[in-house]
Protein backbone atom coordinates (compact mmCIF):
# COMPACT_ATOMS: atom_id res chain seq x y z
CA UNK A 1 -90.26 14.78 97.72
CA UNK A 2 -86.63 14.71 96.93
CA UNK A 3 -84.37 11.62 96.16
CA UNK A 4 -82.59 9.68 98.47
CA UNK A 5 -79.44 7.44 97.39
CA UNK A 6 -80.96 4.53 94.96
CA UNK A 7 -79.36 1.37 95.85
CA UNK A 8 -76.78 0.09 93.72
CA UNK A 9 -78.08 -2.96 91.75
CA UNK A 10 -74.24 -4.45 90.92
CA UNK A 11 -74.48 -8.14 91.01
CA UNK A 12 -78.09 -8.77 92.24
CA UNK A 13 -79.82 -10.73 90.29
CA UNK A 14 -83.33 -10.40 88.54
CA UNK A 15 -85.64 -11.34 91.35
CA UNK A 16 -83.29 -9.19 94.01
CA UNK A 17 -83.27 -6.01 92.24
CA UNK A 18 -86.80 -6.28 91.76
CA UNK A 19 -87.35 -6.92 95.61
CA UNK A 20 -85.28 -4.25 96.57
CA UNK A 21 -86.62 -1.66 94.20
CA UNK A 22 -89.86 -2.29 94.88
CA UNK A 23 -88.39 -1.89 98.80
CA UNK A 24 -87.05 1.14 97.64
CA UNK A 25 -90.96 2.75 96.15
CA UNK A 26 -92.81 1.96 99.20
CA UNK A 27 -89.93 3.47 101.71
CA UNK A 28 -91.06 6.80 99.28
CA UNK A 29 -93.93 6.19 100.00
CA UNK A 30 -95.27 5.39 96.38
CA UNK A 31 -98.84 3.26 95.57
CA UNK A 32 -97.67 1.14 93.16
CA UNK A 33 -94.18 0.41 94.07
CA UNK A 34 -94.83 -3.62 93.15
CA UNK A 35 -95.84 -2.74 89.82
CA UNK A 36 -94.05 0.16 89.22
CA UNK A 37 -90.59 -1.84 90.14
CA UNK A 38 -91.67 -4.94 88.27
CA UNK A 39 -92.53 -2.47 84.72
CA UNK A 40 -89.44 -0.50 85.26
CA UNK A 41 -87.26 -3.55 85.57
CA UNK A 42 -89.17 -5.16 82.55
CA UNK A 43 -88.29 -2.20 80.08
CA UNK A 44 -85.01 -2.27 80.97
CA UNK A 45 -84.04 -5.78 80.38
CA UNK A 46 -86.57 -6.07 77.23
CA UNK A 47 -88.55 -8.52 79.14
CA UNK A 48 -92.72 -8.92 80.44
CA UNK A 49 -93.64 -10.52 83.23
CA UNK A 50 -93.39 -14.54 82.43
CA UNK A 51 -89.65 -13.39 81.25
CA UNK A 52 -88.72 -11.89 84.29
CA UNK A 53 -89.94 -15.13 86.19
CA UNK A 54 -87.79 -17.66 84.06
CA UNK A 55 -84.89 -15.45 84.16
CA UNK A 56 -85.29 -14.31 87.39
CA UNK A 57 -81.43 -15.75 89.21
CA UNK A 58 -79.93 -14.34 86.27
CA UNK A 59 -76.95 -11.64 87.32
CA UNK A 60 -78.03 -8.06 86.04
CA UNK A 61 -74.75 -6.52 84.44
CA UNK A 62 -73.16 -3.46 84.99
CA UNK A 63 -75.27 -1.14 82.51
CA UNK A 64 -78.64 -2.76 83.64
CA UNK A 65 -77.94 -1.90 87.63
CA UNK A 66 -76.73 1.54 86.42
CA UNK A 67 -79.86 1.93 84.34
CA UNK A 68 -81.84 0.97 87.03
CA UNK A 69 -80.05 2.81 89.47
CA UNK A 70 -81.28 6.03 87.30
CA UNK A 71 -84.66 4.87 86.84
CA UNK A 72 -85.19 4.47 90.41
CA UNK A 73 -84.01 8.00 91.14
CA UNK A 74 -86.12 9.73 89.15
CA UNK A 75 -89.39 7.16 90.63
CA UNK A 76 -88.46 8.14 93.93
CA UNK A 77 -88.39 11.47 92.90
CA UNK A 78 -92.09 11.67 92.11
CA UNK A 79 -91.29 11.26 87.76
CA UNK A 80 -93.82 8.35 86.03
CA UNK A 81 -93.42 5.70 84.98
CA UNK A 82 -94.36 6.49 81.77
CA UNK A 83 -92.77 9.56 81.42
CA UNK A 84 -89.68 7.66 82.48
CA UNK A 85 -90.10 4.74 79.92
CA UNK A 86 -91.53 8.06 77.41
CA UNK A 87 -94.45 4.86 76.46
CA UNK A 88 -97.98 4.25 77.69
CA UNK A 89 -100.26 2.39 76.59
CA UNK A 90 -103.72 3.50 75.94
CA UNK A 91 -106.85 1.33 74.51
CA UNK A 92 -104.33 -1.35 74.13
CA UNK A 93 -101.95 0.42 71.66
CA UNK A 94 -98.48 1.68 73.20
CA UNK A 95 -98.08 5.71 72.54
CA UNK A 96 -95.16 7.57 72.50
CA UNK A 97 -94.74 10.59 74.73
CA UNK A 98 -93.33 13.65 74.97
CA UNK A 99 -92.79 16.85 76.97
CA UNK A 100 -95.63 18.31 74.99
CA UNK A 101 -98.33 15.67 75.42
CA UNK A 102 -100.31 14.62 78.35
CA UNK A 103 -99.75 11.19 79.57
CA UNK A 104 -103.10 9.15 78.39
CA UNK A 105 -105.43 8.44 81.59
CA UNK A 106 -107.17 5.03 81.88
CA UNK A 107 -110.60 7.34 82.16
CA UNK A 108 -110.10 9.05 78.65
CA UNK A 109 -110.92 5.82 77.31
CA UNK A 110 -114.51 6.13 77.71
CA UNK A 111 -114.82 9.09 75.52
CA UNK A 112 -113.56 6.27 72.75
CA UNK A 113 -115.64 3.50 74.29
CA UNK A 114 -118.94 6.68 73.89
CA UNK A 115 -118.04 7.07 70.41
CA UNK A 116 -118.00 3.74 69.18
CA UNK A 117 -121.24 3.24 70.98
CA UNK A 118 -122.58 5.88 69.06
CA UNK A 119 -120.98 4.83 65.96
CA UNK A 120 -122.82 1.16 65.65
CA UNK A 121 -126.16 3.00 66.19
CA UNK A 122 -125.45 4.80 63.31
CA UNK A 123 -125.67 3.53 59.55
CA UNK A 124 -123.21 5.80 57.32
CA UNK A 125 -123.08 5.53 53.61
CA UNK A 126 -119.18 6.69 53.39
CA UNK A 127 -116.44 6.21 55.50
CA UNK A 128 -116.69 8.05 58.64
CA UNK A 129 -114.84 11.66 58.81
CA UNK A 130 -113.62 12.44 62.78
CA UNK A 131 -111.45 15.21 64.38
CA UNK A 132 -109.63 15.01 67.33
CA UNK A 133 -109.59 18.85 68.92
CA UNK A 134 -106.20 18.82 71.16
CA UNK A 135 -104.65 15.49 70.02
CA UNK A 136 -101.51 15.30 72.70
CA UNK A 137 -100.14 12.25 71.60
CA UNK A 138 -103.31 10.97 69.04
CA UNK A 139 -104.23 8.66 71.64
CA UNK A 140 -108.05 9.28 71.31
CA UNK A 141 -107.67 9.81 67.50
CA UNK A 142 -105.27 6.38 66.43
CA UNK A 143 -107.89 4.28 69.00
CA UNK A 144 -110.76 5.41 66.98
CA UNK A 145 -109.09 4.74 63.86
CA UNK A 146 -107.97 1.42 64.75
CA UNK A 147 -111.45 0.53 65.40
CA UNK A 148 -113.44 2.06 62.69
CA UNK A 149 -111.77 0.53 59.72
CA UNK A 150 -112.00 3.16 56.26
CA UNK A 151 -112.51 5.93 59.25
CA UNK A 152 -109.99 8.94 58.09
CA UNK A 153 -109.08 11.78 60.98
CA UNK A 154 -107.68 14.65 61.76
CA UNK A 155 -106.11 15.57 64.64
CA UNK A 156 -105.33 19.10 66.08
CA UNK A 157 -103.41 20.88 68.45
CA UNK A 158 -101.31 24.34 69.24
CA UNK A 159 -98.02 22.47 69.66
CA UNK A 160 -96.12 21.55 67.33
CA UNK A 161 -94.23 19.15 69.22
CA UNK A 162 -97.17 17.51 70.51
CA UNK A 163 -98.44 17.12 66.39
CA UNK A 164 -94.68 15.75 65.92
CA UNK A 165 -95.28 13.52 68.61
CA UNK A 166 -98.89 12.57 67.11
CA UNK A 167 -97.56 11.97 63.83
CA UNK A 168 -94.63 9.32 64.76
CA UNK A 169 -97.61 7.00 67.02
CA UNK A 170 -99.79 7.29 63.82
CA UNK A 171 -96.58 5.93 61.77
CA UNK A 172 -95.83 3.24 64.08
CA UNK A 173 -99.46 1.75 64.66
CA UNK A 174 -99.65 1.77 60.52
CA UNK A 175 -102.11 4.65 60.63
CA UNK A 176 -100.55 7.32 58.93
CA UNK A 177 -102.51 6.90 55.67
CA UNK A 178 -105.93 7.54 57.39
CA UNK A 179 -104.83 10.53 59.71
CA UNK A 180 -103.53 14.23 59.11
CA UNK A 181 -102.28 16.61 61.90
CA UNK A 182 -102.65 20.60 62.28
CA UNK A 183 -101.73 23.15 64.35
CA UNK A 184 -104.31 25.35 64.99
CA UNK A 185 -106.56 27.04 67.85
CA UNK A 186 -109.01 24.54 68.51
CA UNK A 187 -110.94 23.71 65.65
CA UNK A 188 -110.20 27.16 63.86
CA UNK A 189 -108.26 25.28 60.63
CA UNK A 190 -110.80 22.82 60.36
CA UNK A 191 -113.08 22.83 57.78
CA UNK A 192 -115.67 19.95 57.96
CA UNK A 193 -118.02 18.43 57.97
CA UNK A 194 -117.28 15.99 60.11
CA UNK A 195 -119.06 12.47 61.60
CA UNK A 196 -117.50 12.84 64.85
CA UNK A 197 -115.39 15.34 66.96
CA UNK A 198 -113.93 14.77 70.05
CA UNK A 199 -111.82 16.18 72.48
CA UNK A 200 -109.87 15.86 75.85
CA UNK A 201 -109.55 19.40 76.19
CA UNK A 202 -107.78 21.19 79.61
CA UNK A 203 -110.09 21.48 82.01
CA UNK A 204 -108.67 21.93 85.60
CA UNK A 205 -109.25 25.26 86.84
CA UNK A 206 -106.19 27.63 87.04
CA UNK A 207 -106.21 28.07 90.62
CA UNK A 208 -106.30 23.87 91.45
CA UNK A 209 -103.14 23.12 89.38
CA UNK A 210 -100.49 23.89 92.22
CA UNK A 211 -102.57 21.48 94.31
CA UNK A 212 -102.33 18.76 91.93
CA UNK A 213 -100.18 15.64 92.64
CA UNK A 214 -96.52 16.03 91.73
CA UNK A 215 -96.98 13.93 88.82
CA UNK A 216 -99.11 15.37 86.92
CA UNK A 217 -98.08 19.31 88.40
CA UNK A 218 -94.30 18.58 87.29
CA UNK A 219 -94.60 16.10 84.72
CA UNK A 220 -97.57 16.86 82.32
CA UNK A 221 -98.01 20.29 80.44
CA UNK A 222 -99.53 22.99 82.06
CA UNK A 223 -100.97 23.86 78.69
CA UNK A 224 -102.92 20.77 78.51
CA UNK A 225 -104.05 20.89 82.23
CA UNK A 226 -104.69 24.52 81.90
CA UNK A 227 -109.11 25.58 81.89
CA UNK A 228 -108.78 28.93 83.22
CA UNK A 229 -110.66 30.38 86.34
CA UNK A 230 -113.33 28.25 86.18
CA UNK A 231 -112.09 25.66 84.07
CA UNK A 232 -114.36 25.78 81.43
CA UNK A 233 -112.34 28.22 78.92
CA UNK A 234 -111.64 25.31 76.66
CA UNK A 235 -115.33 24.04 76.23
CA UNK A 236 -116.74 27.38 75.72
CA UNK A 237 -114.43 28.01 72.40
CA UNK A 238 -114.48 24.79 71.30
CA UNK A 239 -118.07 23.76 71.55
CA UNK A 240 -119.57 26.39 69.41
CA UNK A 241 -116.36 25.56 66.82
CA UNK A 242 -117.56 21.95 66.98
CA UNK A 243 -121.10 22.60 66.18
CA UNK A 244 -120.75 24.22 63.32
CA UNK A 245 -118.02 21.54 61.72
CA UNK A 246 -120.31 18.54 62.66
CA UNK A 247 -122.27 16.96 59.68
CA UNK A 248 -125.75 16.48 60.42
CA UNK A 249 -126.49 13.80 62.64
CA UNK A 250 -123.00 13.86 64.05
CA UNK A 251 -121.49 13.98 67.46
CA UNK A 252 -119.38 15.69 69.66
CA UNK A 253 -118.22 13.80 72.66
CA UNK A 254 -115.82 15.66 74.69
CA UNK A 255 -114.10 14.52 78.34
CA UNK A 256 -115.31 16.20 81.73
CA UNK A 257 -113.53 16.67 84.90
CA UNK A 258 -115.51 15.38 88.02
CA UNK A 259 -118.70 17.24 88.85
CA UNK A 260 -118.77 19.25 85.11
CA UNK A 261 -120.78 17.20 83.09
CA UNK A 262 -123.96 18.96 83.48
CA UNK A 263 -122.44 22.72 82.96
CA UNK A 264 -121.05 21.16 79.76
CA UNK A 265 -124.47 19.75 78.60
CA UNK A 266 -125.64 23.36 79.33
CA UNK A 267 -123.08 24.74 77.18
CA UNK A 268 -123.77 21.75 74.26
CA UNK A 269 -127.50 22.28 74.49
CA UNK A 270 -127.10 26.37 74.62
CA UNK A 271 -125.24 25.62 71.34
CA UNK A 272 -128.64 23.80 69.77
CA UNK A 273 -126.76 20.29 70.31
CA UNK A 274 -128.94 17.85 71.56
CA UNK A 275 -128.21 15.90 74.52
CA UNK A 276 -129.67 12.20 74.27
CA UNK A 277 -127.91 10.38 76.74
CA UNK A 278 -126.86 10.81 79.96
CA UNK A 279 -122.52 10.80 79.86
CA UNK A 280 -120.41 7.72 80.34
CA UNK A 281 -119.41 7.48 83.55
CA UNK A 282 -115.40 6.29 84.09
CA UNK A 283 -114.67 3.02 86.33
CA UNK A 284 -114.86 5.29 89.82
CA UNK A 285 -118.33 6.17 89.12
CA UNK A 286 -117.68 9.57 87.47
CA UNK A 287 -119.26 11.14 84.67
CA UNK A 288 -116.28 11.49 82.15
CA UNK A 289 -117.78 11.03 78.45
CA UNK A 290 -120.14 13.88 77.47
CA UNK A 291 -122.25 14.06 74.06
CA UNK A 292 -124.40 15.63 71.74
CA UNK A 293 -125.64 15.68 68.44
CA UNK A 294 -125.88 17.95 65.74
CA UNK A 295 -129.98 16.94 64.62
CA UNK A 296 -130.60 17.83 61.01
CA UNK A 297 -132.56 20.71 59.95
């Protein structure tokens, strides 16, 4: 999709810009152009919804329209939202982006909402140890932590702008002091043990990726998309890695794309994980949270 002309926003106010830049999303043709107008707007004038309401006849000035102007472009030009704003929020907590890390999916959020399941079954005598295997932004990592209060973590990843990334959300959500960062292959630097791993590794096969939607295919990074031919590449190295860093008792809960939970059991249970529980399914019905645990000797 290319860009047409954005409309010039000069001396509209509040309520007008938003009408005519959410006028502006649907013409392209976009889902969520109420939303995505009404967000887009809100970030740039520092302002949520109720704000925008009691403000709403106030005049935009010049370098609001022009910032909106842009913003609107690069919409209509198939960019995201959050990739535009470089935010999104995630289990509540806003997470900063960047080239290097995937934008965090609504549907990732069940491998957290698994793992804290799994967490108040359990009755630990010392602060729980987890590892995040291909932490993107931390999103999975800083929810957990923010949770499980004493929990300490590590996340992990190959790029080192993506651990950069990482590193500033732990910062700014006061977490720094329970989490550490490392670049490494998987869980290759790791040592262990640990309570809990998990992971939202890439998982689309290579061949799928140019039919992807032109947010994701443009916008997020191939290597975090990435599963090879039949998109299981990922699980198969990090799996066996996993198993042999868990403590006793402990669980690896990793996300699945639609229709590979039960290869991935296979692969959990061929590594003598146990399987206990079917996966947790996202909110469109599809298995998306799979675990296992490490039983003791």
């Amino acid at each position: 999709m290319t860009p047409r002309a954005s409309h010039h926003f000069t001396g509209q106010s509040i309520e007008s810009a938003r009408r005519a830049l959410a006028g502006q999303l649907r013409s392209a043709q976009l889902d969520e152009a109420e939303l995505d107008a009404r967000i887009l707007l809100g970030a740039i004038l520092g302002l949520d919804l109720t704000g925008l309401i009691a403000q709403a006849s106030r005049t935009l000035t010049e370098a609001e329209a022009a910032r909106l102007a842009q913003h609107a472009q690069r919409r209509i030009a198939g960019e995201p939202v959050a990739r535009i704003l470089g935010v999104r929020e995630f289990w509540g907590l806003p997470f900063r982006l960047s080239e290097a890390t995937l934008v965090p999916r609504p549907d990732t959020e069940t491998v957290v909402e698994r793992a804290l399941e799994l967490f108040r079954e359990r009755r630990m005598s010392h602060p729980p140890r987890i590892a995040d295997i291909g932490t993107g932004s931390g999103a999975i990592l800083l929810a957990l932590l923010h949770e499980i209060s004493g929990a300490f973590g590590v996340g992990t990843d190959l790029s080192l702008s993506a651990l950069d990334t990482a590193k500033g959300n732990a910062a700014a959500l006061g977490l720094a002091g329970r989490a550490a960062f490392v670049a490494c292959s998987y869980a290759a630097a790791l040592r262990g043990p640990f309570d809990l791993i998990v992971s939202n590794p890439p998982y689309i096969p290579s061949g799928e990726i140019p039919k992807l939607g032109i947010e994701v295919r443009e916008h997020d990074p191939h290597l975090a998309l990435d599963g090879g031919n039949d998109g299981y590449d990922a699980y198969r190295a990090l799996i066996p890695q996993a198993t042999e860093r868990l403590a006793p008792g402990g669980a690896l809960i990793v996300e699945a794309g639609q229709g590979q939970a039960g290869d991935i059991e296979t692969l959990m249970m061929a590594a003598a994980l146990s399987v206990d529980r079917p996966p947790k399914a996202d909110l469109a019905g599809i298995p998306r949270a799979v675990s296992a645990r490490k039983m003791p000797p």
